[in-house]
Protein backbone atom coordinates (compact mmCIF):
# COMPACT_ATOMS: atom_id res chain seq x y z
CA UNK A 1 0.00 0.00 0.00
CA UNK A 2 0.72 3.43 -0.77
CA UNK A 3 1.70 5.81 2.19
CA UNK A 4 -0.77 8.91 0.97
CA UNK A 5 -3.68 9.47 -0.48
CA UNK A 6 -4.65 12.00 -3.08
CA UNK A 7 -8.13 13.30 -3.07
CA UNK A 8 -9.38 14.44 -6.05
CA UNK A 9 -12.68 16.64 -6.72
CA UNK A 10 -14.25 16.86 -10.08
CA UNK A 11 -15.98 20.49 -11.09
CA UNK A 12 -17.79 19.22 -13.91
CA UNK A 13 -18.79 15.54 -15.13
CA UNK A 14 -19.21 15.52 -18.81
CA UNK A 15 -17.88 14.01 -21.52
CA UNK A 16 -14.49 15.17 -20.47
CA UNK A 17 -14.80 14.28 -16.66
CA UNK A 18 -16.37 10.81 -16.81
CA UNK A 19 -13.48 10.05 -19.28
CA UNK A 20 -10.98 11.71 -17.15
CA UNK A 21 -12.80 9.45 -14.35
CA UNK A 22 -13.06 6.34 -16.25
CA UNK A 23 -8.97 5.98 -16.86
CA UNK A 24 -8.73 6.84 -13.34
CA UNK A 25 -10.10 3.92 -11.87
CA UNK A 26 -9.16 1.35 -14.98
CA UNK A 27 -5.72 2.55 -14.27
CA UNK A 28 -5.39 3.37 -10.64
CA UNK A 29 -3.29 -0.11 -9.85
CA UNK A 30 -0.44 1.22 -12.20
CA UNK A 31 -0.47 4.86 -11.24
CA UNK A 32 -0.28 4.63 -7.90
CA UNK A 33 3.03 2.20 -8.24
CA UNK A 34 3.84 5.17 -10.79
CA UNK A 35 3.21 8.04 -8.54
CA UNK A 36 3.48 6.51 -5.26
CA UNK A 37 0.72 7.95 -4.09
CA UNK A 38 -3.16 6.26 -3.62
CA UNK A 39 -5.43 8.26 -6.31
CA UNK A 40 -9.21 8.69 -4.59
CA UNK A 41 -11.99 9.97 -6.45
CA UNK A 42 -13.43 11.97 -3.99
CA UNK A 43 -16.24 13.81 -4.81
CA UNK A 44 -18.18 15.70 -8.02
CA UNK A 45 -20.33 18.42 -8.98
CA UNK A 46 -22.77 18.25 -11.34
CA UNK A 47 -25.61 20.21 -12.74
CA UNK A 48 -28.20 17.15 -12.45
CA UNK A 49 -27.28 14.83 -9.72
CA UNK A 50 -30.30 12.11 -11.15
CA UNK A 51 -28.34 12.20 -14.29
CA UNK A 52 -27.22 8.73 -15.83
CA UNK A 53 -23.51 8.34 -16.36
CA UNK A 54 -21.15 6.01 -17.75
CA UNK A 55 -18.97 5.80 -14.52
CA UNK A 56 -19.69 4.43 -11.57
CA UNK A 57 -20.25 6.98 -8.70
CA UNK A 58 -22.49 6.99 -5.39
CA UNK A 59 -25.25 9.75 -4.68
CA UNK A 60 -22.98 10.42 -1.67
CA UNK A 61 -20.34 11.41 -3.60
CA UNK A 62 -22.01 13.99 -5.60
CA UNK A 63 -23.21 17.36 -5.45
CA UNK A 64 -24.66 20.29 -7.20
CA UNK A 65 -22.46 22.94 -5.50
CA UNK A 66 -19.16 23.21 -7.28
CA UNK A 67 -18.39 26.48 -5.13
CA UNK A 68 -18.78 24.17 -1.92
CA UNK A 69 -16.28 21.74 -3.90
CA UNK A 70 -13.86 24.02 -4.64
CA UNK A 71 -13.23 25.09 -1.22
CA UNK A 72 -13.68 21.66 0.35
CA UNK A 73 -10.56 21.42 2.38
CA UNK A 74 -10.10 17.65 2.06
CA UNK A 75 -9.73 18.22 -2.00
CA UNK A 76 -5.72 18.49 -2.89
CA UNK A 77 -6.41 18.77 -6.77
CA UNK A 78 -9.93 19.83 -7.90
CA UNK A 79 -10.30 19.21 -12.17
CA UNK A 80 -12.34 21.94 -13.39
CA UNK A 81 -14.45 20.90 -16.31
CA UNK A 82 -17.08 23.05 -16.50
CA UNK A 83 -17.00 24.83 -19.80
CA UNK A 84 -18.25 28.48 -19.92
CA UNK A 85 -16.56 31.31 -17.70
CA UNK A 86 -18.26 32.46 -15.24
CA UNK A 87 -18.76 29.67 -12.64
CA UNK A 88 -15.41 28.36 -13.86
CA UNK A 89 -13.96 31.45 -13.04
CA UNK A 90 -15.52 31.40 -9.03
CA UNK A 91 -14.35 27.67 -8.93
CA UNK A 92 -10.84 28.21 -9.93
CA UNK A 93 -10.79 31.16 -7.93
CA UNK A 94 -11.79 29.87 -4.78
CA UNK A 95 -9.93 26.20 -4.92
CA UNK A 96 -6.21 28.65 -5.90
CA UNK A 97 -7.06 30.47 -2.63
CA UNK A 98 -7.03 27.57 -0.75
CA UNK A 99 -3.76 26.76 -1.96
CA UNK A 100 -5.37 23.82 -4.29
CA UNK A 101 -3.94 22.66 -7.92
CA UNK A 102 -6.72 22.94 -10.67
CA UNK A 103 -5.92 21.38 -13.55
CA UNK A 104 -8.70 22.32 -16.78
CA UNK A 105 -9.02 21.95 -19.88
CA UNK A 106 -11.29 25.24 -20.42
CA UNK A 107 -9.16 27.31 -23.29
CA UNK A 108 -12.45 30.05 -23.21
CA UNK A 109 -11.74 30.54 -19.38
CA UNK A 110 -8.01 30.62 -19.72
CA UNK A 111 -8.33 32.79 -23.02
CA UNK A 112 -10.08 35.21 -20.60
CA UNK A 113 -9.19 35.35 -17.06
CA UNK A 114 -5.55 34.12 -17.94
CA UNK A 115 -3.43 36.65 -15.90
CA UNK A 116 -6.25 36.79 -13.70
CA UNK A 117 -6.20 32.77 -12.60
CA UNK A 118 -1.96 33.07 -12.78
CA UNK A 119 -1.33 35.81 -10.33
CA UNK A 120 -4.01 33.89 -8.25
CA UNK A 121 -2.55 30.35 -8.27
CA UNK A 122 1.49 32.25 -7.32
CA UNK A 123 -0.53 34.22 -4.59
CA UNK A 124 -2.89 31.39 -3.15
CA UNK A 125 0.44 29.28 -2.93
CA UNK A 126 -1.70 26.59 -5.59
CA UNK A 127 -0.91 25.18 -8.99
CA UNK A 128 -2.65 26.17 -12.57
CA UNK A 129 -2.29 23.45 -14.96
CA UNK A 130 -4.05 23.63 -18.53
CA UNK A 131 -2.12 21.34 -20.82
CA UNK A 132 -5.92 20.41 -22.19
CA UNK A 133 -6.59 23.53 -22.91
CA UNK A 134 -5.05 23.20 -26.64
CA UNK A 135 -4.80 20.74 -28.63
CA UNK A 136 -6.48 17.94 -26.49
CA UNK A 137 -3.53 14.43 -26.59
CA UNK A 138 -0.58 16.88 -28.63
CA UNK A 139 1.99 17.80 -25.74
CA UNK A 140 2.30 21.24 -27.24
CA UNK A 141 1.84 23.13 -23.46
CA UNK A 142 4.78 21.16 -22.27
CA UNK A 143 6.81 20.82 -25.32
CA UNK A 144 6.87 24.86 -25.19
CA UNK A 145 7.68 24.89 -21.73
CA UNK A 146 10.09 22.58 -20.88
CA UNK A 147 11.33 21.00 -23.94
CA UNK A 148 11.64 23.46 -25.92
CA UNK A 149 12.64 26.42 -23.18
CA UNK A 150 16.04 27.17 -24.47
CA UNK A 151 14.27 29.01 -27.53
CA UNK A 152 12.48 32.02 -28.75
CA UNK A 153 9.39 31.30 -30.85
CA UNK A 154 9.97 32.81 -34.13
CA UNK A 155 6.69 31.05 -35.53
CA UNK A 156 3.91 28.92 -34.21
CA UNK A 157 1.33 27.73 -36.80
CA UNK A 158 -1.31 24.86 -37.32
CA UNK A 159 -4.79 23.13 -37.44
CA UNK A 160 -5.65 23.96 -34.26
CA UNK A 161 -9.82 23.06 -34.78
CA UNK A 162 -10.21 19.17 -36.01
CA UNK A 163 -14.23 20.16 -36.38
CA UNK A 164 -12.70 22.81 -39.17
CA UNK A 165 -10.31 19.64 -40.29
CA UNK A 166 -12.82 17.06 -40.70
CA UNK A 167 -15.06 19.31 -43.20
CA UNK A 168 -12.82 20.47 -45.20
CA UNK A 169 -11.35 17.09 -45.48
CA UNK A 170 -14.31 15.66 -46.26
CA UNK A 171 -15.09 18.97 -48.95
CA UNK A 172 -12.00 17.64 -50.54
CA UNK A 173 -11.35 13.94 -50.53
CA UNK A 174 -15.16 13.48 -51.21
CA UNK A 175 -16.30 16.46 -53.67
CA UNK A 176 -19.08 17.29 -50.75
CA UNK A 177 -20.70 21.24 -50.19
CA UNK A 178 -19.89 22.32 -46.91
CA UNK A 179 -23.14 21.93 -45.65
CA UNK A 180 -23.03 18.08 -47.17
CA UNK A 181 -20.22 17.80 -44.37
CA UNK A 182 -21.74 20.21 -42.07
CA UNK A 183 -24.78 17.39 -41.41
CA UNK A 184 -22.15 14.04 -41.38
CA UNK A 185 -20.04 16.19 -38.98
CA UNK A 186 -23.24 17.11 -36.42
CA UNK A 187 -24.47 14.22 -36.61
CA UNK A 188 -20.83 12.16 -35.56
CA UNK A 189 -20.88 14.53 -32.68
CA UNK A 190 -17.52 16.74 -34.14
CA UNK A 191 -19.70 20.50 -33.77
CA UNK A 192 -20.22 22.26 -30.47
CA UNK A 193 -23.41 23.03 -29.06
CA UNK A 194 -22.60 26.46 -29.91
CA UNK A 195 -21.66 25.66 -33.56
CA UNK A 196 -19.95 29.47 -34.00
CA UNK A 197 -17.40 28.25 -31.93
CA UNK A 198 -15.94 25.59 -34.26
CA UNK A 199 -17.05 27.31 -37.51
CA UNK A 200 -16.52 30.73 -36.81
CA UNK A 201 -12.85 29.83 -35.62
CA UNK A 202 -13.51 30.88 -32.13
CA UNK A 203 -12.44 27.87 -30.75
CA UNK A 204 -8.72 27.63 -32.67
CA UNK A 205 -8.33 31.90 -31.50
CA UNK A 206 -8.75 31.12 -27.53
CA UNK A 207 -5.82 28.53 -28.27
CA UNK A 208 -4.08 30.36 -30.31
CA UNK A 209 -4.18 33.47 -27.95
CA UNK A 210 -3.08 31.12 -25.50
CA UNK A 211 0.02 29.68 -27.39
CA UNK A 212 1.19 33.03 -27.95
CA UNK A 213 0.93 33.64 -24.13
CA UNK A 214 3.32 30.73 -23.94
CA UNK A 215 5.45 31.84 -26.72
CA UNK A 216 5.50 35.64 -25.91
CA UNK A 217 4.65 36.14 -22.78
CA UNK A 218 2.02 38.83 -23.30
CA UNK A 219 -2.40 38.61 -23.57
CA UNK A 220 -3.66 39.73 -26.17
CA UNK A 221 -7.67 40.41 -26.49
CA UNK A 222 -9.03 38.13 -28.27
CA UNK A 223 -11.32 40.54 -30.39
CA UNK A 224 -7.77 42.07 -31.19
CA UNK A 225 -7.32 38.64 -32.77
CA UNK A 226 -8.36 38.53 -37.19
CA UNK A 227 -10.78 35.57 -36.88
CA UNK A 228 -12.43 34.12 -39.65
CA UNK A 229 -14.13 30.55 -39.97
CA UNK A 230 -15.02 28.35 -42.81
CA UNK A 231 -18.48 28.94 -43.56
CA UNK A 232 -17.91 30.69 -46.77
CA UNK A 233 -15.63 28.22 -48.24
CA UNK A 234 -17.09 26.41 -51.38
CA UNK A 235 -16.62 23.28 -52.89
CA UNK A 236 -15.13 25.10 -56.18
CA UNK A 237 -12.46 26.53 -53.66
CA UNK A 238 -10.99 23.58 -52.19
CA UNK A 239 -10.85 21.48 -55.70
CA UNK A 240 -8.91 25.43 -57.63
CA UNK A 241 -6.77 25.25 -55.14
CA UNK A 242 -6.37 21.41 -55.18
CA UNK A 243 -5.51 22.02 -58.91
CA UNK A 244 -2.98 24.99 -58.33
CA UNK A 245 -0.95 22.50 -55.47
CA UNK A 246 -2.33 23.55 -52.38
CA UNK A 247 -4.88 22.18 -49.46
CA UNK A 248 -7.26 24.73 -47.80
CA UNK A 249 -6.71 24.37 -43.97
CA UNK A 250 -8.22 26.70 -40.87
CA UNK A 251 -5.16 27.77 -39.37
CA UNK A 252 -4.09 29.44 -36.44
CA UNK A 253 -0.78 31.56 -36.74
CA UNK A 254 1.35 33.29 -34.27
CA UNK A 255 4.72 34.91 -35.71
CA UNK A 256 6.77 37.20 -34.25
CA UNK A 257 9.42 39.60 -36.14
CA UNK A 258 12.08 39.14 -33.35
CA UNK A 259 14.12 42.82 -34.03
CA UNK A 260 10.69 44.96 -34.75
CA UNK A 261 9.16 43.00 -31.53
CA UNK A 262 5.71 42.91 -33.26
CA UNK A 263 3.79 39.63 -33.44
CA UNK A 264 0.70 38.19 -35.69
CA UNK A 265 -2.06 36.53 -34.32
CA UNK A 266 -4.57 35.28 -36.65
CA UNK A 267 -6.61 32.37 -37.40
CA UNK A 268 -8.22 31.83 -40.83
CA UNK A 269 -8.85 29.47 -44.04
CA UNK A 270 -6.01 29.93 -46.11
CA UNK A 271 -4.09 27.43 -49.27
CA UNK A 272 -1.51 25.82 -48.12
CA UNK A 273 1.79 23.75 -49.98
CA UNK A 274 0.85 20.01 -50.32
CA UNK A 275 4.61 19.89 -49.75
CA UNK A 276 3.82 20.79 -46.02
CA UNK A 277 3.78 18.45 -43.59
CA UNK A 278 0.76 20.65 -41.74
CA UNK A 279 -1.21 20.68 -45.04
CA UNK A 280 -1.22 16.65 -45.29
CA UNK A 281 -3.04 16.63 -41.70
CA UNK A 282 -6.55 15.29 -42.49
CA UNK A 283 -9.90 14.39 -40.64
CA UNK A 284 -10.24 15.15 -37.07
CA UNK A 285 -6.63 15.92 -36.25
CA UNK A 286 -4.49 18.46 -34.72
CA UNK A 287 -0.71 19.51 -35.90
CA UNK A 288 1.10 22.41 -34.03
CA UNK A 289 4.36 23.05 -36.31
CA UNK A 290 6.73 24.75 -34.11
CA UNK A 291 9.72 26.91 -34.95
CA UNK A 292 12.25 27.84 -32.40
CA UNK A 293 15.93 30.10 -32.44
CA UNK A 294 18.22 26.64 -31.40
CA UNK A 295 15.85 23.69 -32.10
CA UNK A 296 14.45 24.36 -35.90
CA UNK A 297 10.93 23.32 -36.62
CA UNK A 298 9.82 20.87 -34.66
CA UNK A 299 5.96 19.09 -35.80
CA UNK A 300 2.91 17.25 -33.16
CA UNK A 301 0.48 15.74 -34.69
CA UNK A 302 -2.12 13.76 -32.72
CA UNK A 303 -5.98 13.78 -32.08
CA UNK A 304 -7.09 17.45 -30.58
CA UNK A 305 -10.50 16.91 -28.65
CA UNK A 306 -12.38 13.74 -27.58
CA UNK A 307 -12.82 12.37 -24.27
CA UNK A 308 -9.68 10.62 -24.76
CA UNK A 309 -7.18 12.53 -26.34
CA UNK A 310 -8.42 15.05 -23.66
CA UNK A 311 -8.49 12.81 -20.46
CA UNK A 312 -4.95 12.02 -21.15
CA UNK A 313 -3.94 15.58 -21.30
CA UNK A 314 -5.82 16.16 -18.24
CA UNK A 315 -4.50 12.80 -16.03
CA UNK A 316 -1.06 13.93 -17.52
CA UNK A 317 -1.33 17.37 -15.06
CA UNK A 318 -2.98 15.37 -12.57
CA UNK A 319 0.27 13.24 -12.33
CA UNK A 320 2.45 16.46 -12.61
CA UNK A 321 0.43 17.91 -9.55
CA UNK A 322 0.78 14.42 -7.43
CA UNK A 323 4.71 15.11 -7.98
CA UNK A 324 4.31 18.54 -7.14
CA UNK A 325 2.22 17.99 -3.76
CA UNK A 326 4.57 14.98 -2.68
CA UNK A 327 7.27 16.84 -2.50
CA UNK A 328 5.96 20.14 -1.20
CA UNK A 329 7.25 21.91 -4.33
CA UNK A 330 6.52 25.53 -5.27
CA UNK A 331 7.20 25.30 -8.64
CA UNK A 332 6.56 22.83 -11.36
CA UNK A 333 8.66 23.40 -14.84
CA UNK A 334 5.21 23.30 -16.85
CA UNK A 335 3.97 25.94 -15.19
CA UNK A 336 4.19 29.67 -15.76
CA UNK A 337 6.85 31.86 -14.44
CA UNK A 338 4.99 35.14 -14.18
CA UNK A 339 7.93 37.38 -13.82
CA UNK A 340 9.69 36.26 -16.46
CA UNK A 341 6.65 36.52 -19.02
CA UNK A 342 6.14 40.01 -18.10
CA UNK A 343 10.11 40.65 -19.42
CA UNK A 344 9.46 38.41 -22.07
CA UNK A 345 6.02 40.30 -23.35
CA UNK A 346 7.71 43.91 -22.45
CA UNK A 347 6.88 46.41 -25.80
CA UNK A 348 5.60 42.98 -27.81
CA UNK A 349 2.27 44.87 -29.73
CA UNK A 350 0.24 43.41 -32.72
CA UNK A 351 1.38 44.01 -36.16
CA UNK A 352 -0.51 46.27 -38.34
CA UNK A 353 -2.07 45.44 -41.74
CA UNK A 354 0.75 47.26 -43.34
CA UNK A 355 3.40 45.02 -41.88
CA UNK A 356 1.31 41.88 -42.73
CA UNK A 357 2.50 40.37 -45.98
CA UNK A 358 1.53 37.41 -48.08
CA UNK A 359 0.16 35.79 -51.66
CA UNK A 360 -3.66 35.61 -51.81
CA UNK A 361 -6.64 33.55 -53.25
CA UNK A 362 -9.55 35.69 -54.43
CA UNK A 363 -12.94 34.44 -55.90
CA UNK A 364 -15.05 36.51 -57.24
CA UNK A 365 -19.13 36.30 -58.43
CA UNK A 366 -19.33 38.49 -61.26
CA UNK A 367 -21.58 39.59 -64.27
CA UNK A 368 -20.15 37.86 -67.27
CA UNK A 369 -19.52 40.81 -70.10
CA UNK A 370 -16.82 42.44 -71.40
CA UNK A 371 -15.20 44.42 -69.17
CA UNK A 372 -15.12 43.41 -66.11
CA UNK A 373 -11.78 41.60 -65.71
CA UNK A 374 -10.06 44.90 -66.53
CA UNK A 375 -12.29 46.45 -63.76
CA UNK A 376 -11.14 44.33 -61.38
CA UNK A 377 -7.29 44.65 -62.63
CA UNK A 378 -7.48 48.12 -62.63
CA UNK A 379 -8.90 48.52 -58.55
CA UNK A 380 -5.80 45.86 -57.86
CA UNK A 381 -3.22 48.01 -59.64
CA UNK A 382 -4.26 51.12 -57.83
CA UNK A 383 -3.66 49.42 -54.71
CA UNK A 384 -0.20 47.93 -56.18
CA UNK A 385 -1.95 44.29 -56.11
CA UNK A 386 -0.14 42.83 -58.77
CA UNK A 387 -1.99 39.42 -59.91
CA UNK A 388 -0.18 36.48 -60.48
CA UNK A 389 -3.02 34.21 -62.32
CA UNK A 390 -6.66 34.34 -63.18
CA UNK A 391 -8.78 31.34 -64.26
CA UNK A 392 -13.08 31.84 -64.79
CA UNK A 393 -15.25 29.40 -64.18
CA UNK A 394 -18.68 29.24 -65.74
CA UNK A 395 -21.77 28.47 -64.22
CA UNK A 396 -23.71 24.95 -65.22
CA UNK A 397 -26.86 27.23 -66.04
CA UNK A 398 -26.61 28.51 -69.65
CA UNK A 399 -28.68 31.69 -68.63
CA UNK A 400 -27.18 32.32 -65.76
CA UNK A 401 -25.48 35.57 -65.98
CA UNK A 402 -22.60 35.27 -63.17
CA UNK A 403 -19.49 33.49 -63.35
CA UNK A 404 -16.96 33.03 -60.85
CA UNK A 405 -13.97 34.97 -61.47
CA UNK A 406 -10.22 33.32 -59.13
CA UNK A 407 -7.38 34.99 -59.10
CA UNK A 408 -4.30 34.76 -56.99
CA UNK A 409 -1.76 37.39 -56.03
CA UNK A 410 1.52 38.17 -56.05
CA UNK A 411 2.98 38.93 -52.05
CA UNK A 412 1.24 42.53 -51.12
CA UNK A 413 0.24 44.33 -48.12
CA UNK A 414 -2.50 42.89 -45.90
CA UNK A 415 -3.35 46.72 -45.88
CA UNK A 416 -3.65 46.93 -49.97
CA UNK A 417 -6.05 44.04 -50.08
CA UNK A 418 -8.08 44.81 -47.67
CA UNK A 419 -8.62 48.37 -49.97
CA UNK A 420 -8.92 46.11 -52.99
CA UNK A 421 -11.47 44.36 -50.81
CA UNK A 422 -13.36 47.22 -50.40
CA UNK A 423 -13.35 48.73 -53.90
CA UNK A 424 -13.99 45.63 -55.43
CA UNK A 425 -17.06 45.05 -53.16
CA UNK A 426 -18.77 48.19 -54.75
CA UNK A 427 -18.18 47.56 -58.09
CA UNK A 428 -21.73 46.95 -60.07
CA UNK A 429 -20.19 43.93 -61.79
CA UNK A 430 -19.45 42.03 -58.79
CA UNK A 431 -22.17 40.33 -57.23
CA UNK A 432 -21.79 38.74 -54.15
CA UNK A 433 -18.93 39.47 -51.35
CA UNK A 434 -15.52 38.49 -52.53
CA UNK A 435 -13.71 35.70 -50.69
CA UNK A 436 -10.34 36.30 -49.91
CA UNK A 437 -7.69 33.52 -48.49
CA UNK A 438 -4.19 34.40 -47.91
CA UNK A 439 -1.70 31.77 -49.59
CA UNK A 440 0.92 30.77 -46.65
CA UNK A 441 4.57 30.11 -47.27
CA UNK A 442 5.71 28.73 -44.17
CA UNK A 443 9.62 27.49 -45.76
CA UNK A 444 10.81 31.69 -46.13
């Protein structure tokens, strides 16, 4: 037998918990040897306590007052998988006051009331542990801080959304509409509740505004953050670019000009190589490509949500925080060193469109007659958009009076397209709102 026990407290009994709970108990007999420690289940909170769940857990050991959890003084860790922000906020809040780890794996709440929860858990005397938060079973919160903590992040970039993944997979391997996937993807279970979250890109920004807290040591607001989703990408889209060597992927990018000390943060569709390892990650996973000063580009690829790719993640800082309490440690080398991210993040500030460059993918809808190419030339020229190639595509309907009109651009200004953008949109020739998709070149 084990000398101590662990008691563990569960804020939250979902799809995330009962997994996190299920590998628990199926694997207690080998991570107690491992940890050297007795893991007990101790308690949960839950919404409905008449609920039926797939783990086995006594009436006695529930209740519907996560507050009272939290700041149950026979808890050591308490796993806060609530979703949302508001009561996750009070939880975490009051469990770090009572010198408590949390471990979560809620990237909204973190996205949020980041600093907030930090400063809390180094005052309170606790532990903050998110490596769930992004990314689900890919290490990337530990890679970045103890792996790879001899370097300075130069660029972070990846599919960071495997809802976003799976569609446009399925767009492409399968000649399906969007909303064709859309329907095979709700009804597997891939879309949120709140489906803006996945196809809006929401989801992929609160990671990605938490990777380049990690990288750069600075939050940024997250409506500070260019987010676009996938809704408006067409079939048509995925198989032009298909044809001119590229994949369209929803990325999340975070790059950082290390002698102007201004960073990108952005997630969006855009074409990228087929050469790229990133670009050849299909279906419902995750890749983080990772480019430090010393180590190069280092690639994770693995499963990003689930209950287990996520239960892993979470039992993972569950076994970091047994270490931690054992041996009365202050400190754990995954965590966050708040003093040094404040040097780190000292004068870091957003680039501006100007500084943004990059190759683009337009598609227009617009009135087929003579003419209108050279419109749309001229409103690029005066913006110095130089294009690079232009193909039309006609509709199926013979009297259908709009074609579709794809060009792609030479490297400009983020700034000059987004004028183009804007002319183009009130030209009486173009008909619908033009889509635009940066092309990414990841290998300059």
């Amino acid at each position: 037998m084990t000398e101590r026990e662990i008691k563990i407290g569960f804020a939250g009994l979902g799809v995330v918990g009962q997994g996190v709970w299920k590998h628990l108990e199926r694997n207690a007999s080998a991570l107690e040897q491992r940890l050297g420690v007795r893991i007990v289940l101790a308690r949960a909170a839950v919404r409905d306590l008449t609920k039926s769940r797939g783990v086995t857990i006594t009436p006695e050991q529930l209740t519907d007052d996560a507050i009272a959890l939290a700041r149950d003084p026979s808890l050591d860790i308490v796993c806060e998988l609530i979703g949302g922000t508001a009561l996750a906020r009070e939880v975490t809040l009051q469990a770090l006051a009572g010198g408590k780890v949390v471990v979560t794996a809620n990237k909204a709440l973190i996205c949020t009331h980041g600093a907030e929860l930090f400063q809390a858990a180094a005052e309170g005397g606790g532990h903050y542990l998110f490596e769930a938060s992004v990314c689900g079973g890919i290490p990337i919160i530990k890679t970045m801080r103890e792996s790879l903590v001899a370097n300075r992040f130069r660029l972070l970039y990846g599919i960071l959304n495997g809802t976003c993944n799976y569609i446009l997979t399925r767009m492409e391997r399968e000649s399906l509409t969007f909303h064709e996937t859309l329907q095979d993807a709700r009804r597997l279970g891939y879309v949120e509740a709140d489906e803006a979250l996945d196809l809006d890109g929401w989801d992929a920004a609160h990671k990605a505004v938490i990777l380049a807290y990690l990288a750069h040591g600075k939050w940024f607001n997250l409506e500070d953050v260019d987010v676009q989703g996938i809704r408006n990408i067409d079939l048509p889209d995925v198989q032009w670019a298909n044809s001119l060597g590229y994949k369209v992927k929803l990325l999340g990018i975070i790059s950082r000009d290390l002698d102007s000390n201004r960073v990108v943060i952005r997630v969006h569709p855009a074409l990228i190589s087929k050469r790229n390892v990133v670009a050849n990650v299909d279906d419902v996973f995750n890749a983080v490509s990772v480019t430090g000063d010393v180590v190069g580009t280092t690639v994770l690829i693995g499963r990003g949500a689930g209950q287990d790719a996520t239960a892993s993640a979470v039992i993972s800082d569950i076994a970091d925080a047994v270490s931690a309490i054992r041996s009365g440690s202050r400190a754990l080398s995954s965590e966050v060193d708040l003093e040094f991210y404040r040097r780190l993040g000292a004068d870091l500030a957003l680039a501006s469109p100007a500084e943004i460059r990059s190759a683009y993918y337009l598609r227009l809808s617009v009135l087929d007659r003579p003419g209108v190419l050279a419109d749309v030339a001229t409103v690029l020229a005066r913006h110095e958009v130089s294009i690079a190639t232009v193909i039309q595509r006609s509709s199926e309907e013979t009297d259908n009076p709009v074609v579709s009109l794809i060009l792609t651009t030479h490297e400009c200004s983020e700034a000059s397209m987004r004028c183009s953008l804007h002319d183009l949109d009130a030209l009486a020739s173009v008909r619908s709102r033009p889509l635009l998709l940066p092309i990414v070149d990841f290998d300059n």
